[in-house]
Protein backbone atom coordinates (compact mmCIF):
# COMPACT_ATOMS: atom_id res chain seq x y z
CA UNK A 1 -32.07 -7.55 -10.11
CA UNK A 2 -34.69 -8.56 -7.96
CA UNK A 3 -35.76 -5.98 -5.69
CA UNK A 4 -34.54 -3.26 -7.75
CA UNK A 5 -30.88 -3.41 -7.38
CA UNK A 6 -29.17 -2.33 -10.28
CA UNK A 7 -24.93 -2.02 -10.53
CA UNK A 8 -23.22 -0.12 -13.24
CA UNK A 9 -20.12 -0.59 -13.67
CA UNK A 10 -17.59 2.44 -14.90
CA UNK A 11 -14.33 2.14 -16.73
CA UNK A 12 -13.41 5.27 -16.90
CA UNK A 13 -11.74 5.77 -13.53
CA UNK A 14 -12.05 7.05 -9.72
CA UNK A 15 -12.74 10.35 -10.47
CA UNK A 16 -16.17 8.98 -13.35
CA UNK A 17 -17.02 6.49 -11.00
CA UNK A 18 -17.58 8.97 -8.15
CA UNK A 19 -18.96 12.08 -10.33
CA UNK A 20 -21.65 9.30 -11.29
CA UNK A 21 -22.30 8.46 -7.86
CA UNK A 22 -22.89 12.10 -6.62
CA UNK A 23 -25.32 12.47 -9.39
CA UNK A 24 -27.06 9.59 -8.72
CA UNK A 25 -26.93 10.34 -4.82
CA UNK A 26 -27.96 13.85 -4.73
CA UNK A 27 -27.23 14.73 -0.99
CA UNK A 28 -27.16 11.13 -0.06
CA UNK A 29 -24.29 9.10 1.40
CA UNK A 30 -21.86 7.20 -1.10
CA UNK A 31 -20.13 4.14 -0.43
CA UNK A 32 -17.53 2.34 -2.02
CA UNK A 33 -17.96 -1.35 -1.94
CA UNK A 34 -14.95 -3.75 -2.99
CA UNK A 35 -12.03 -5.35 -3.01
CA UNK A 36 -8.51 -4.16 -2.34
CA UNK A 37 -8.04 -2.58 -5.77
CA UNK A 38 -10.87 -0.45 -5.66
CA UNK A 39 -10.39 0.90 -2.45
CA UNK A 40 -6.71 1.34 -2.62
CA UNK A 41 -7.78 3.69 -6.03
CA UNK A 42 -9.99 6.07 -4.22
CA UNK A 43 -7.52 6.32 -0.74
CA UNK A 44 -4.68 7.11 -3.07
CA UNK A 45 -7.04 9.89 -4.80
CA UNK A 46 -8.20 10.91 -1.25
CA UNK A 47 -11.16 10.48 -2.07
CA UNK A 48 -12.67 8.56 1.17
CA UNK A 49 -13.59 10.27 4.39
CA UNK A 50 -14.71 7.01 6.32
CA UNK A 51 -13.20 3.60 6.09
CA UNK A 52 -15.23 0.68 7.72
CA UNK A 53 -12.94 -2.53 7.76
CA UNK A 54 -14.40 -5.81 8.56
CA UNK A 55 -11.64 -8.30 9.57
CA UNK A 56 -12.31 -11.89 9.31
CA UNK A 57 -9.74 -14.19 10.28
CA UNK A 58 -9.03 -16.14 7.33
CA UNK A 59 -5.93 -16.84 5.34
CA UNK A 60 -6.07 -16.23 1.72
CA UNK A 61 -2.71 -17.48 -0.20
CA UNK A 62 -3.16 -14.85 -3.06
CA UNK A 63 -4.48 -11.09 -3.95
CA UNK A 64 -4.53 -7.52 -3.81
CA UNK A 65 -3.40 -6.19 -0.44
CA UNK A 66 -5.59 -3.24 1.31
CA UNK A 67 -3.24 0.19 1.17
CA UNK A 68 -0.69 -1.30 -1.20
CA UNK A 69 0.40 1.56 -2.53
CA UNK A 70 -1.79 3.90 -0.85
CA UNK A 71 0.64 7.00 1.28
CA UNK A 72 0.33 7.13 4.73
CA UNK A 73 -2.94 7.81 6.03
CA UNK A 74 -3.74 9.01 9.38
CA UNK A 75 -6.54 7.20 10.88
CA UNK A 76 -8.91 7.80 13.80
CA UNK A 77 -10.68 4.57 15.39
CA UNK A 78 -14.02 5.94 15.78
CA UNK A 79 -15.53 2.49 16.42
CA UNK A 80 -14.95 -0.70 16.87
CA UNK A 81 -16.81 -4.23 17.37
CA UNK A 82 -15.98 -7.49 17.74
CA UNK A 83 -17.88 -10.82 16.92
CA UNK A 84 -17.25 -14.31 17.28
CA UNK A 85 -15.81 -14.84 13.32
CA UNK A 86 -15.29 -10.96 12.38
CA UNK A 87 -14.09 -7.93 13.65
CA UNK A 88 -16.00 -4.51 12.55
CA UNK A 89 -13.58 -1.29 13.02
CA UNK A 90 -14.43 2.23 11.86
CA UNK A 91 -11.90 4.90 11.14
CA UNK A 92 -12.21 8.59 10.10
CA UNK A 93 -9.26 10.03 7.54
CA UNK A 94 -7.96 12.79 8.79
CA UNK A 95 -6.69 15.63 6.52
């Protein structure tokens, strides 16, 4: 893409998906970027430290719901901002 952005896109799972990402990192930070599904796929393989929500207040008739199926979670607020048509909240997942 323009500006160098390139997306690959893995089929093979959580686990490829994130093994790819470390190499490609090296000691850099790795974020997961997506919908309900995706997400809900690496919480349920514990495999996110940080989860930054961004709340809009819109109602959507249809589609996946964020930790559907996901076990309980306990969450630490480490942040939290509001703006006028989205809220931005931070939480740590504590082991």
């Amino acid at each position: 893409m323009a500006g160098g952005t390139t997306f690959h896109f893995v089929t093979g799972g959580v686990d490829e998906a994130l093994k790819r990402a470390i190499e490609a990192s090296g000691d850099g930070t790795i974020a997961v970027a997506g919908g309900a599904t995706t997400v809900n796929q690496f919480l349920r393989a514990g495999l996110i430290d940080e989860l930054r929500l961004h709340i809009a207040p819109v109602t959507v008739g249809a589609g996946a719901r964020l930790f559907d199926g996901v076990p309980p979670l306990n969450l630490e607020r480490i942040s939290s901002r509001a703006a006028s048509l989205v809220t931005h909240v931070t939480y740590t997942i504590k082991r």
